[in-house]
PDB file of N, CA and C in Angstrom:
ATOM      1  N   UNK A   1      99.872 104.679  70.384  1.00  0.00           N
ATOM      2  CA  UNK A   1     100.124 103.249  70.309  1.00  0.00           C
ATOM      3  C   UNK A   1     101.072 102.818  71.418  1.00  0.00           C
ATOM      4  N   UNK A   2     100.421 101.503  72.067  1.00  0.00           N
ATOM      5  CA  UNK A   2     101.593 101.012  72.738  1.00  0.00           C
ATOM      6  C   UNK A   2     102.602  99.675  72.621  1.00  0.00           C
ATOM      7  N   UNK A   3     103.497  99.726  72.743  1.00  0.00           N
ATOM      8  CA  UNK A   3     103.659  98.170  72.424  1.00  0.00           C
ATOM      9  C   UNK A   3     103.979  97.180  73.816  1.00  0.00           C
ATOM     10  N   UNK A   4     103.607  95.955  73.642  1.00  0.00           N
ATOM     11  CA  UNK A   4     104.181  94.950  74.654  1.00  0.00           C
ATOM     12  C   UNK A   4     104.699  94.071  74.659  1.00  0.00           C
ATOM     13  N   UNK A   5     106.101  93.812  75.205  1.00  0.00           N
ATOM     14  CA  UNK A   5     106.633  92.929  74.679  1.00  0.00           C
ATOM     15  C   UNK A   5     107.143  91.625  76.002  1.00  0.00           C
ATOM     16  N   UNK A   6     106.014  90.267  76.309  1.00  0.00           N
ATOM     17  CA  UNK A   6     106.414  89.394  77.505  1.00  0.00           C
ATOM     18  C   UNK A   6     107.959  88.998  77.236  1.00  0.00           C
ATOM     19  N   UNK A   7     108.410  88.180  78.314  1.00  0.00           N
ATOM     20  CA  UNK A   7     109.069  87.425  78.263  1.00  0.00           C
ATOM     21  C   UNK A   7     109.390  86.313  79.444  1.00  0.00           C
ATOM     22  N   UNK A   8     110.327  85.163  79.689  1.00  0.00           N
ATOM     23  CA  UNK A   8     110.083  84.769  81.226  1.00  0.00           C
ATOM     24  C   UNK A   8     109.647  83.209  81.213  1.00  0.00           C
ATOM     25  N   UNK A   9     108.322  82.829  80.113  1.00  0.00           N
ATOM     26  CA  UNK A   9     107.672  81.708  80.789  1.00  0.00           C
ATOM     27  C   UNK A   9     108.467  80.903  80.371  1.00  0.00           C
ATOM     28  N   UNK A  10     108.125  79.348  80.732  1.00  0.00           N
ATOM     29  CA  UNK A  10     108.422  78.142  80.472  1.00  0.00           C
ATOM     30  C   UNK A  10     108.037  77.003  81.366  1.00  0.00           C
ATOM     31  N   UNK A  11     108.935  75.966  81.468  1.00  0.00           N
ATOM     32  CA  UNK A  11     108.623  75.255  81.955  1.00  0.00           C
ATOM     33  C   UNK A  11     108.999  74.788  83.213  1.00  0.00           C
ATOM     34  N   UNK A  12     108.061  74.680  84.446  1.00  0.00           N
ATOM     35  CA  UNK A  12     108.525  74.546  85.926  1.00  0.00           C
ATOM     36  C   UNK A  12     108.027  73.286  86.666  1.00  0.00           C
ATOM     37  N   UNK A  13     108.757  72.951  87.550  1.00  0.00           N
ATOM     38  CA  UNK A  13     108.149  72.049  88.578  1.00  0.00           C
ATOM     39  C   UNK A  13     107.310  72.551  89.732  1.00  0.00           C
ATOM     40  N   UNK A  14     106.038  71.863  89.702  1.00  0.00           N
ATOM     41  CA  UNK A  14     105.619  72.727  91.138  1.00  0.00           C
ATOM     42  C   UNK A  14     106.183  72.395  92.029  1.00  0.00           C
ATOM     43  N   UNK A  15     105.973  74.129  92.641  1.00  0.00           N
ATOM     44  CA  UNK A  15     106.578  74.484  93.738  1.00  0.00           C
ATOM     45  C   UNK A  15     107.458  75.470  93.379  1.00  0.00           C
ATOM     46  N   UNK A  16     108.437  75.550  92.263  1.00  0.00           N
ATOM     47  CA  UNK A  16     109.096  75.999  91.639  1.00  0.00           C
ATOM     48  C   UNK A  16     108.582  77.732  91.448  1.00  0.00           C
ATOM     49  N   UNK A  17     109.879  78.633  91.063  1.00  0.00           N
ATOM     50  CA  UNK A  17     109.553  79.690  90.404  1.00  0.00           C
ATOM     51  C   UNK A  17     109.575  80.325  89.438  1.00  0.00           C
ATOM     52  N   UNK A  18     109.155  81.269  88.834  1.00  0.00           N
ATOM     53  CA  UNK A  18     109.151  81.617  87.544  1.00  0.00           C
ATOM     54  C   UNK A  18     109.206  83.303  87.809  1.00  0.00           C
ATOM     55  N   UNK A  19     110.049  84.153  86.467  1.00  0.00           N
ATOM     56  CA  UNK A  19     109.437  85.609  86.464  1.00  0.00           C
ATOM     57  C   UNK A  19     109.525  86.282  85.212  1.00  0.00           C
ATOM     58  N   UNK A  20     108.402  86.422  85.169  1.00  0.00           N
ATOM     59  CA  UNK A  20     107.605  87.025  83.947  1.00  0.00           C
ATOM     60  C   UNK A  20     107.879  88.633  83.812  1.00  0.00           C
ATOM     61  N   UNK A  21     108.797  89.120  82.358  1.00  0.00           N
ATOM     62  CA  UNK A  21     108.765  90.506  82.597  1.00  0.00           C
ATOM     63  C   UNK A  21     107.991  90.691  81.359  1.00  0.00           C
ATOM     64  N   UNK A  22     107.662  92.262  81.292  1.00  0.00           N
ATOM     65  CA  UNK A  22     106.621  92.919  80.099  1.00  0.00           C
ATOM     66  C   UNK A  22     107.517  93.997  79.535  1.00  0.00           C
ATOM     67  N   UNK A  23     108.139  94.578  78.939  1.00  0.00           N
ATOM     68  CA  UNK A  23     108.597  96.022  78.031  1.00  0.00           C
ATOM     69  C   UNK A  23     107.572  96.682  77.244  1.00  0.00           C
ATOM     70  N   UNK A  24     107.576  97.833  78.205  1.00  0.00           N
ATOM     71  CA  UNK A  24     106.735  98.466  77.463  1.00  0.00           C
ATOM     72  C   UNK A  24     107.081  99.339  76.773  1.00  0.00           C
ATOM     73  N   UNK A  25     106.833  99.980  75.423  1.00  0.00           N
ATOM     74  CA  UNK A  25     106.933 100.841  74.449  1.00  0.00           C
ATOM     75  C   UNK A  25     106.314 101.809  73.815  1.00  0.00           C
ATOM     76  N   UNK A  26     106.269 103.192  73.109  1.00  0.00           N
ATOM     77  CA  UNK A  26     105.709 103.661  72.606  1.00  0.00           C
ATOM     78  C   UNK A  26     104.699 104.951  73.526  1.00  0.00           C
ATOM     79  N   UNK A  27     103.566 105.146  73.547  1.00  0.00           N
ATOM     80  CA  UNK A  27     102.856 106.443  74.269  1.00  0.00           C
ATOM     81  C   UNK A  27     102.729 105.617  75.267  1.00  0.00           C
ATOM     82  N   UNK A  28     103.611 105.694  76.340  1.00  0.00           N
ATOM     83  CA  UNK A  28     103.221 105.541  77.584  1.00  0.00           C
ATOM     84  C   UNK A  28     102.413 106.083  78.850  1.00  0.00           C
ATOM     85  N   UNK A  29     102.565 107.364  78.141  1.00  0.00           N
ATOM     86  CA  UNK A  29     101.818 108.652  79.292  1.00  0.00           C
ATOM     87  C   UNK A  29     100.470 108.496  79.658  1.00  0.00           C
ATOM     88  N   UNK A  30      99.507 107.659  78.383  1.00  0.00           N
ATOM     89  CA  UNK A  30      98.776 107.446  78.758  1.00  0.00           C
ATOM     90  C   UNK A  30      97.940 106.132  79.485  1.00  0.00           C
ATOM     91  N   UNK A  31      98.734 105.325  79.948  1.00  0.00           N
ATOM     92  CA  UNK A  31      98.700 104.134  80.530  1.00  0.00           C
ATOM     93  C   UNK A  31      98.668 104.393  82.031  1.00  0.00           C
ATOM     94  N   UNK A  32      97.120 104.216  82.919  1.00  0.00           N
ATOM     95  CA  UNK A  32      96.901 104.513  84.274  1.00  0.00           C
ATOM     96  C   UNK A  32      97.257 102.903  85.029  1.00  0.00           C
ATOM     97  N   UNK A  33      97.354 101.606  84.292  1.00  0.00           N
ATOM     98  CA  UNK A  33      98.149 101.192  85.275  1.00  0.00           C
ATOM     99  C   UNK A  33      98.348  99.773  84.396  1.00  0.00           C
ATOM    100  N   UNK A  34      99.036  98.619  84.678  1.00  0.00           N
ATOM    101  CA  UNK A  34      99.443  97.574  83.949  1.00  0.00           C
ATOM    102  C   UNK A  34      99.318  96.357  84.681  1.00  0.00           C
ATOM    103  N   UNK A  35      99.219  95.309  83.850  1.00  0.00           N
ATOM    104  CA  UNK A  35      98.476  94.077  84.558  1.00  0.00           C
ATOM    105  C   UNK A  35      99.101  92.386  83.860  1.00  0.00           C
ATOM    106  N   UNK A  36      98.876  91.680  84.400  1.00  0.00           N
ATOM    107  CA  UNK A  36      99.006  90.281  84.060  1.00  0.00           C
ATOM    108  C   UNK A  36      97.607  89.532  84.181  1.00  0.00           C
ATOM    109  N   UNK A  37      97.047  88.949  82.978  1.00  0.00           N
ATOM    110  CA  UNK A  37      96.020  88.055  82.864  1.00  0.00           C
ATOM    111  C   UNK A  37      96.673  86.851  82.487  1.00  0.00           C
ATOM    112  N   UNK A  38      95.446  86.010  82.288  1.00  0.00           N
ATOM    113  CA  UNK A  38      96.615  84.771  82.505  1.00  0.00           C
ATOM    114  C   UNK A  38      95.105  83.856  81.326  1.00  0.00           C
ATOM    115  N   UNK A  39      95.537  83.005  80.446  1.00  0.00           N
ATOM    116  CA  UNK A  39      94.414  82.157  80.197  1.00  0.00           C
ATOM    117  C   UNK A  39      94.508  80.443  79.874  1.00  0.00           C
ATOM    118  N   UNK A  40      93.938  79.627  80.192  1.00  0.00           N
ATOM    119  CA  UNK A  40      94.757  77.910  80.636  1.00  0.00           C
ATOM    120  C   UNK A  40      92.959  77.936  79.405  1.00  0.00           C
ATOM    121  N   UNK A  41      93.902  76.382  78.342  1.00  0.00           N
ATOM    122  CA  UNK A  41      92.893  76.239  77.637  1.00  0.00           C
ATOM    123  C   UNK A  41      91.250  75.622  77.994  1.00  0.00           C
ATOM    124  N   UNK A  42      90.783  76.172  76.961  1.00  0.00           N
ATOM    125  CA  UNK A  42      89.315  76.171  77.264  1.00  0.00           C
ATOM    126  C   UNK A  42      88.455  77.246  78.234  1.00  0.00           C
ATOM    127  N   UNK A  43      89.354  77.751  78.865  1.00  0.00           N
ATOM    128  CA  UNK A  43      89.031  79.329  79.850  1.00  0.00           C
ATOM    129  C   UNK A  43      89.009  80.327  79.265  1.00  0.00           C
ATOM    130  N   UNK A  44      88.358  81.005  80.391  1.00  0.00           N
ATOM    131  CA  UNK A  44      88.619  82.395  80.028  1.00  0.00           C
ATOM    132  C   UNK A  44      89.732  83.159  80.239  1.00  0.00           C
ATOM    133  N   UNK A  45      89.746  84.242  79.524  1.00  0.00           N
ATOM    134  CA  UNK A  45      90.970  85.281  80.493  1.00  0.00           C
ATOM    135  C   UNK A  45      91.061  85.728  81.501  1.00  0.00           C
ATOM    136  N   UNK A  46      91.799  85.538  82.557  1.00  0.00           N
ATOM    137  CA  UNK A  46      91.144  86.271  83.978  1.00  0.00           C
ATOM    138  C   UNK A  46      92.623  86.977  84.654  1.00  0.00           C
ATOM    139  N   UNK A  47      92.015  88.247  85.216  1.00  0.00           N
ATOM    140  CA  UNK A  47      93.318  88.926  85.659  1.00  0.00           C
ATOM    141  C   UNK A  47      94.315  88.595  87.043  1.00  0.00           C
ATOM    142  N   UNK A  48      95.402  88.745  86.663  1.00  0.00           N
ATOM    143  CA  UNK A  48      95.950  87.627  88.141  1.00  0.00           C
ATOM    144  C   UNK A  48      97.051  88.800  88.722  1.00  0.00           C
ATOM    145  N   UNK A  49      96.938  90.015  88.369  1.00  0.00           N
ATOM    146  CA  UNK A  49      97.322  90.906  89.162  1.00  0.00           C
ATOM    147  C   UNK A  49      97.631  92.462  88.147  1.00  0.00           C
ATOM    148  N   UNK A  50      96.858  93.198  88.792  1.00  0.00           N
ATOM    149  CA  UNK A  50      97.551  94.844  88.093  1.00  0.00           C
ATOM    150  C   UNK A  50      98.021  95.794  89.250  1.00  0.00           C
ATOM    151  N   UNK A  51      98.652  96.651  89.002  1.00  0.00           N
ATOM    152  CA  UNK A  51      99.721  98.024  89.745  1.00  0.00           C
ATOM    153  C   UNK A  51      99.369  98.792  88.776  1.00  0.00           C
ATOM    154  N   UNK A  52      99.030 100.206  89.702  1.00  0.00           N
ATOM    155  CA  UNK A  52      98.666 101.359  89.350  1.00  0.00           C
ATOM    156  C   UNK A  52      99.632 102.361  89.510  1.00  0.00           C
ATOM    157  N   UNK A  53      99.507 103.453  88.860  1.00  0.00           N
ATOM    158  CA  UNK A  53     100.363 104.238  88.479  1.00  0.00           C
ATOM    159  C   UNK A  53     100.997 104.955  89.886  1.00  0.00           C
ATOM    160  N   UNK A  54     100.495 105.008  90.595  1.00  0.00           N
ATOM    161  CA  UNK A  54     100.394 104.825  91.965  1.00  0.00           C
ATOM    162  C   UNK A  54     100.918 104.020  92.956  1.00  0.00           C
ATOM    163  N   UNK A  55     101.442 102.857  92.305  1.00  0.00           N
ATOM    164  CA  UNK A  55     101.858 101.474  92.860  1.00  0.00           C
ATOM    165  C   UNK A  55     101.492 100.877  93.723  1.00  0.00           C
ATOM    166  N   UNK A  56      99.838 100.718  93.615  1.00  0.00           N
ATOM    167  CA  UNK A  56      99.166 100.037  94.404  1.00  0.00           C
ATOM    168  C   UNK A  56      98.709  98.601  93.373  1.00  0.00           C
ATOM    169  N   UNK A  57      99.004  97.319  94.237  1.00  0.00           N
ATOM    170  CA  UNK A  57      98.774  96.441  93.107  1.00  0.00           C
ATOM    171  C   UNK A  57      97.606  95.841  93.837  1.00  0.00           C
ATOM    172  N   UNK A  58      97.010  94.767  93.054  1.00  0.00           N
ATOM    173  CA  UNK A  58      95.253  94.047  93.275  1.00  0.00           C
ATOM    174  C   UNK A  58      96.113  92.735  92.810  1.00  0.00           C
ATOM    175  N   UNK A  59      95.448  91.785  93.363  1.00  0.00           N
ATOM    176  CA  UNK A  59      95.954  90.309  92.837  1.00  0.00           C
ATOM    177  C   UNK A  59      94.406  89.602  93.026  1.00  0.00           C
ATOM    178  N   UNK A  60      94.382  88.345  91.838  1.00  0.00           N
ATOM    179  CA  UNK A  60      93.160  87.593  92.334  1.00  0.00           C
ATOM    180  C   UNK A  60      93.397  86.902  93.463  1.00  0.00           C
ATOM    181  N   UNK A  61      92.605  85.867  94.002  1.00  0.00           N
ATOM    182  CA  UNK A  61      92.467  85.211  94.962  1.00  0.00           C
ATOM    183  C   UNK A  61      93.644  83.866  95.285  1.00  0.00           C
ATOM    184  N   UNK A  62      93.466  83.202  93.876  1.00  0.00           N
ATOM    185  CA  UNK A  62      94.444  82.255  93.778  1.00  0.00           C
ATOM    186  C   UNK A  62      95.870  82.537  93.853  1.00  0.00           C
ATOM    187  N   UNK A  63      96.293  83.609  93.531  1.00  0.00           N
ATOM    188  CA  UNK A  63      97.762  83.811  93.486  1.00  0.00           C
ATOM    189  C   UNK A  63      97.938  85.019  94.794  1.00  0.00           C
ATOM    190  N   UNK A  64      97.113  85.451  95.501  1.00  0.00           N
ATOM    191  CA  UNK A  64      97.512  86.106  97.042  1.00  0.00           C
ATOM    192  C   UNK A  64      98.697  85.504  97.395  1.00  0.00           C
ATOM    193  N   UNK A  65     100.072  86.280  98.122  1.00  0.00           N
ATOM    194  CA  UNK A  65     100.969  85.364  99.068  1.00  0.00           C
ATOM    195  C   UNK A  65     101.789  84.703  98.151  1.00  0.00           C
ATOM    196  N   UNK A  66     101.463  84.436  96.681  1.00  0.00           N
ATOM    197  CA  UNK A  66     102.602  83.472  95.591  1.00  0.00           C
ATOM    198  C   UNK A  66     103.537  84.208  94.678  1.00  0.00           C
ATOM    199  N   UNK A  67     102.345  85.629  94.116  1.00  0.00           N
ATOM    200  CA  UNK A  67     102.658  86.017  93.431  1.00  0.00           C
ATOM    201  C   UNK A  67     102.846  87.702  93.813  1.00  0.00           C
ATOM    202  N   UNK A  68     103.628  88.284  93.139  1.00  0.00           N
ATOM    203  CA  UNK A  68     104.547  89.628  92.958  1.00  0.00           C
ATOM    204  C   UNK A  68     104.249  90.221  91.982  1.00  0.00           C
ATOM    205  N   UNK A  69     103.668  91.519  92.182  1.00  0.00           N
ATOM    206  CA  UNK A  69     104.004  92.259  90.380  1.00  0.00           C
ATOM    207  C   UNK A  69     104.702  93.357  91.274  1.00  0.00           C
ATOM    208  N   UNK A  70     105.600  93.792  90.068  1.00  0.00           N
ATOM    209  CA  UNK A  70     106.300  95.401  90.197  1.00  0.00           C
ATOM    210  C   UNK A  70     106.917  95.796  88.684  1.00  0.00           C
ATOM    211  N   UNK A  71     106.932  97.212  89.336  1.00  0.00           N
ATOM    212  CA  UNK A  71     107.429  97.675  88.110  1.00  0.00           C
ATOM    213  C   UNK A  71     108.902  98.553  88.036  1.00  0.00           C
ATOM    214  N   UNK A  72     109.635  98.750  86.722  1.00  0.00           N
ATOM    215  CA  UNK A  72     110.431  99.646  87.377  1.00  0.00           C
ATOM    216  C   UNK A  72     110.124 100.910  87.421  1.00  0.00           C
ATOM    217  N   UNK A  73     111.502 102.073  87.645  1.00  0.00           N
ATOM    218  CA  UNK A  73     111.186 103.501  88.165  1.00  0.00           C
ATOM    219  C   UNK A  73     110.559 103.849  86.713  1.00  0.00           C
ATOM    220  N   UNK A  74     111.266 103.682  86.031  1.00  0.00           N
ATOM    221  CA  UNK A  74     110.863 104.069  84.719  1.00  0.00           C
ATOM    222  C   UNK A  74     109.607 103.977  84.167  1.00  0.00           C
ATOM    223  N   UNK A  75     108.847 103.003  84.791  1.00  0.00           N
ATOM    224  CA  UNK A  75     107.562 102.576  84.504  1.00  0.00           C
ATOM    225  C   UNK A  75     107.440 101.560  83.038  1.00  0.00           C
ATOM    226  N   UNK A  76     108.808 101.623  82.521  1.00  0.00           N
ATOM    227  CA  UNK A  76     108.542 100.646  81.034  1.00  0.00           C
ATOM    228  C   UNK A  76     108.851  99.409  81.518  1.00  0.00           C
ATOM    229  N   UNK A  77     108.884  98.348  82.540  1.00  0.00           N
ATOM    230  CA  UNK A  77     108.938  97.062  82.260  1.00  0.00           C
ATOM    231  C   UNK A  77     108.309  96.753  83.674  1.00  0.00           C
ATOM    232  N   UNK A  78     107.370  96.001  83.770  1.00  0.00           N
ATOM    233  CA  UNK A  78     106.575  95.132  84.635  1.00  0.00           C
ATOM    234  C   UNK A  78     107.104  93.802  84.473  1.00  0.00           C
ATOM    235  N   UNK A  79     106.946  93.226  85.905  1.00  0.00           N
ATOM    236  CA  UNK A  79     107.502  92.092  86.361  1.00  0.00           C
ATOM    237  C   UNK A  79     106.664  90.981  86.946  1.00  0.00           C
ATOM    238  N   UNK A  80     106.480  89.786  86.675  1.00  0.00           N
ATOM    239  CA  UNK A  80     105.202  89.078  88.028  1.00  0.00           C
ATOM    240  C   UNK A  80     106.084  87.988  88.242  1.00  0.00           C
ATOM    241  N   UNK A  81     106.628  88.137  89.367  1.00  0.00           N
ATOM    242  CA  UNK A  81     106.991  86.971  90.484  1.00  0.00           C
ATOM    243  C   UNK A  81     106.324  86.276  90.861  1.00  0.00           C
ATOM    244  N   UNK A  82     106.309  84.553  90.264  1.00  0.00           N
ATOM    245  CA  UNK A  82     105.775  83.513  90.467  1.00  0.00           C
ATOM    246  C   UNK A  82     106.686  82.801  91.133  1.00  0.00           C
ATOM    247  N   UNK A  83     105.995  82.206  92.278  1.00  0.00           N
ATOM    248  CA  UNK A  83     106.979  81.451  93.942  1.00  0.00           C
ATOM    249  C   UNK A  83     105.628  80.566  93.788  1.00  0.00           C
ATOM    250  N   UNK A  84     106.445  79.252  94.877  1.00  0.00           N
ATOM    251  CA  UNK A  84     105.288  78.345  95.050  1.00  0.00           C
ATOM    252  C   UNK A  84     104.066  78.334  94.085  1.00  0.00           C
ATOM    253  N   UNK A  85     104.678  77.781  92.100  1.00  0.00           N
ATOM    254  CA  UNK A  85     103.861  77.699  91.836  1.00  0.00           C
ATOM    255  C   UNK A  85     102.876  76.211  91.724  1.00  0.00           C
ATOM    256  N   UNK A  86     102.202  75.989  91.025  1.00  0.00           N
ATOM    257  CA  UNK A  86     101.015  74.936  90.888  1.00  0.00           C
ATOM    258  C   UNK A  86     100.833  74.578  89.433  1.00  0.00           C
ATOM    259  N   UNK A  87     100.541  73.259  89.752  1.00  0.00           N
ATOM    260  CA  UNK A  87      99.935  72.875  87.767  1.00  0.00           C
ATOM    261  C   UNK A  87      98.811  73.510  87.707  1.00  0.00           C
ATOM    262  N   UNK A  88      97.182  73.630  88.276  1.00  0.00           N
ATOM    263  CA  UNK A  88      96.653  75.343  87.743  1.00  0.00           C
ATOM    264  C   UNK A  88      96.996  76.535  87.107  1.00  0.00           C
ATOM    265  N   UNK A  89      98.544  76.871  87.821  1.00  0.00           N
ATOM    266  CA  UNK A  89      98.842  77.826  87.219  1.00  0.00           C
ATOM    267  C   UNK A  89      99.430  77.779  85.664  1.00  0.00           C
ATOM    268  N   UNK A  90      99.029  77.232  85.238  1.00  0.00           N
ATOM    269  CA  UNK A  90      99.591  76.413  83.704  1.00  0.00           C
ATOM    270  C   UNK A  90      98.592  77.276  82.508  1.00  0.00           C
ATOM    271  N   UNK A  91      99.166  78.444  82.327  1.00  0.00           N
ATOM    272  CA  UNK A  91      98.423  79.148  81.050  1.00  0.00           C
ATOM    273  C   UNK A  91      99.048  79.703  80.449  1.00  0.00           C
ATOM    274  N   UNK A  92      98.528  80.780  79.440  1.00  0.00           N
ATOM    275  CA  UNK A  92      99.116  81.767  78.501  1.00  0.00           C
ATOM    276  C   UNK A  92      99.177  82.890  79.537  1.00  0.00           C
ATOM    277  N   UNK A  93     100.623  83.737  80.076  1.00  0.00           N
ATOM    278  CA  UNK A  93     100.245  84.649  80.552  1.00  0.00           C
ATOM    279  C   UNK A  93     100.435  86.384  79.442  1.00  0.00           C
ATOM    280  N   UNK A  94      99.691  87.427  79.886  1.00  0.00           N
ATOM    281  CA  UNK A  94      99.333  88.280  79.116  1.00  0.00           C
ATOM    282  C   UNK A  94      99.346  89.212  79.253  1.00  0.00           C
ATOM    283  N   UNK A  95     100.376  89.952  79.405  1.00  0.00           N
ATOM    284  CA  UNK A  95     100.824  91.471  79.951  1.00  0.00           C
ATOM    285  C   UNK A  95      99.886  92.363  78.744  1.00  0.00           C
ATOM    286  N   UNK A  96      99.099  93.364  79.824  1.00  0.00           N
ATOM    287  CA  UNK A  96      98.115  94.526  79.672  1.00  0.00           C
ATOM    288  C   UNK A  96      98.198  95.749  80.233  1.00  0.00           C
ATOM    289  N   UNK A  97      98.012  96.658  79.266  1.00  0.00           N
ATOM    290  CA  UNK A  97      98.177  98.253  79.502  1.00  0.00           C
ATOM    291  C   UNK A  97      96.986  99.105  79.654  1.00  0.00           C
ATOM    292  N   UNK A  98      96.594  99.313  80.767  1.00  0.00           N
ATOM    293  CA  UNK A  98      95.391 100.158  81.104  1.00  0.00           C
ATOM    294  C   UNK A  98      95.439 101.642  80.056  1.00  0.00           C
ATOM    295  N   UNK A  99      94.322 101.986  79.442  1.00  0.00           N
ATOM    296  CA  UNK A  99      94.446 103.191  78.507  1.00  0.00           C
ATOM    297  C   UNK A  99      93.095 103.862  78.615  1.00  0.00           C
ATOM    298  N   UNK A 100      92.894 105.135  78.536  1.00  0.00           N
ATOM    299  CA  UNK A 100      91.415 105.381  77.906  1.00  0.00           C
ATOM    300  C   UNK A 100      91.104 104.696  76.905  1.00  0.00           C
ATOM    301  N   UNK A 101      89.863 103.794  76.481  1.00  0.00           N
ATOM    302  CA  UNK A 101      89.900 103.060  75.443  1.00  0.00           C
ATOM    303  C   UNK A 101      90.078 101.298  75.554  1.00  0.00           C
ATOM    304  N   UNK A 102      90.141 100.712  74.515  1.00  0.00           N
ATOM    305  CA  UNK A 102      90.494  99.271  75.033  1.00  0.00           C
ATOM    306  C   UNK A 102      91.997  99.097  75.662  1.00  0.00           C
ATOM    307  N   UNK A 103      91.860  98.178  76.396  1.00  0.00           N
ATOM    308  CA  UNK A 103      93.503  97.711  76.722  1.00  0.00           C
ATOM    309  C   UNK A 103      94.115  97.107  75.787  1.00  0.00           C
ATOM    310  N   UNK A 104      95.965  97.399  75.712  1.00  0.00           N
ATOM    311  CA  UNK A 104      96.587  96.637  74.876  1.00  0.00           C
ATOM    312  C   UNK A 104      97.033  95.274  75.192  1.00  0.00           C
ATOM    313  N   UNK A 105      97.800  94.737  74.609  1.00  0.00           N
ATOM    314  CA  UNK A 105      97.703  93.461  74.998  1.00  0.00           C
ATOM    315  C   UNK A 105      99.340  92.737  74.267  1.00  0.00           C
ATOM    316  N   UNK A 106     100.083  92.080  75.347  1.00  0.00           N
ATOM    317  CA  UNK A 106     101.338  91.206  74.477  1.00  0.00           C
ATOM    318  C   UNK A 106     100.927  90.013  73.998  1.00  0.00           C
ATOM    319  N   UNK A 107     101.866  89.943  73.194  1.00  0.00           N
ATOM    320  CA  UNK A 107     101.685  88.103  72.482  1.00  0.00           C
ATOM    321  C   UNK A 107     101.413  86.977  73.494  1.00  0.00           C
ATOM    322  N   UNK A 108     101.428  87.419  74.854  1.00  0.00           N
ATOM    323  CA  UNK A 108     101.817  85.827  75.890  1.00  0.00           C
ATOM    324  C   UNK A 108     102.657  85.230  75.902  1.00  0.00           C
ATOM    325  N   UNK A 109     102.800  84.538  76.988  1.00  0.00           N
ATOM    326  CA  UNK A 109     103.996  83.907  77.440  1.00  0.00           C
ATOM    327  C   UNK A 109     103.178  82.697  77.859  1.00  0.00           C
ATOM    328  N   UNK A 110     104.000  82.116  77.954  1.00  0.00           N
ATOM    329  CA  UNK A 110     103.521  79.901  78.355  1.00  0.00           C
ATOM    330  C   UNK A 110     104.149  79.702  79.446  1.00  0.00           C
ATOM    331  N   UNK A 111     103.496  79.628  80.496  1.00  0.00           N
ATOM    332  CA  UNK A 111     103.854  78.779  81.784  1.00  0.00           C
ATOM    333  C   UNK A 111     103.118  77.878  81.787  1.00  0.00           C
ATOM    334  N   UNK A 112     104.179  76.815  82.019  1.00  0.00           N
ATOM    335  CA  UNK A 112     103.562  75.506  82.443  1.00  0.00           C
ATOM    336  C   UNK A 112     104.551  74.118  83.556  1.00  0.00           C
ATOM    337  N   UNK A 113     103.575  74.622  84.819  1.00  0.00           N
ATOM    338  CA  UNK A 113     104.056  73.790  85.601  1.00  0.00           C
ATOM    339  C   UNK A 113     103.444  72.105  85.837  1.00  0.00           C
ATOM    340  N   UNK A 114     104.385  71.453  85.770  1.00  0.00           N
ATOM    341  CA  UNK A 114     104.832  69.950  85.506  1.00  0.00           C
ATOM    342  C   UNK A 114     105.077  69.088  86.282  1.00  0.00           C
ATOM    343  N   UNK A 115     105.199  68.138  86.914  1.00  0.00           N
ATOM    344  CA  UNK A 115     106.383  67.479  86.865  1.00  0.00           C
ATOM    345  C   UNK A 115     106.986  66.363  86.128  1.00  0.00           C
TER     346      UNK A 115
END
C-alpha cells in the first residue's frame, strides 16, 4: 500500500506562482516513478508531468518552460513548480504513484487561477 498525501493549491493570480507538494508513504520500493495529473471540470484527467526513478521527468505540452517537478533525495515527497501560471490551469491537481498494477492516487489539490 501506498499513501498520498497533496498539499500547496489555492488561489492565484495569473501569472502568479504556486507549489504543489505530494508525501509519500508506506511500500515505496515499489513505485518506478511519480506524477502530477491535473483535472478542470467537465474534463478529463490528463498528466501534466511525471519523474522517474531515474530523474528523468516528461511534462505535457501546455505546461513545457512553466512548470517543475522534483523530488527529494529521499524519494518521499514530490514537488510541481507552477510559474507563469494561467486561468486554464484551473483544476484538481493529483499526485500519482507509478506501481506494477493500477496507480495510486491523492485526494487533490485545487488550483485556481483568477483574477
Amino acid at each position: 500500500q501506498v499513501q498520498l498525501v497533496e498539499s500547496g493549491g489555492g488561489l492565484v493570480q495569473p501569472g502568479g506562482s504556486l507549489r504543489l507538494s505530494c508525501v509519500v508513504s508506506g511500500n515505496i520500493f515499489n513505485i518506478s516513478a511519480m506524477g502530477w495529473y491535473r483535472q478542470a471540470p467537465g474534463k478529463q484527467r490528463d498528466l501534466v508531468a511525471l519523474i522517474n526513478r531515474g530523474g528523468s521527468a516528461n511534462y505535457a505540452d501546455s505546461v513545457k518552460g512553466r512548470f517543475t517537478i522534483s523530488r527529494t533525495n529521499a524519494k518521499n515527497t514530490v514537488y510541481l513548480q507552477m510559474n507563469s501560471l494561467k486561468p486554464e490551469d484551473t483544476a484538481v491537481y493529483y499526485c500519482t504513484a507509478v506501481v506494477p498494477g493500477p496507480n495510486y492516487w491523492g485526494q487533490g489539490t485545487q488550483v485556481t487561477v483568477s483574477s
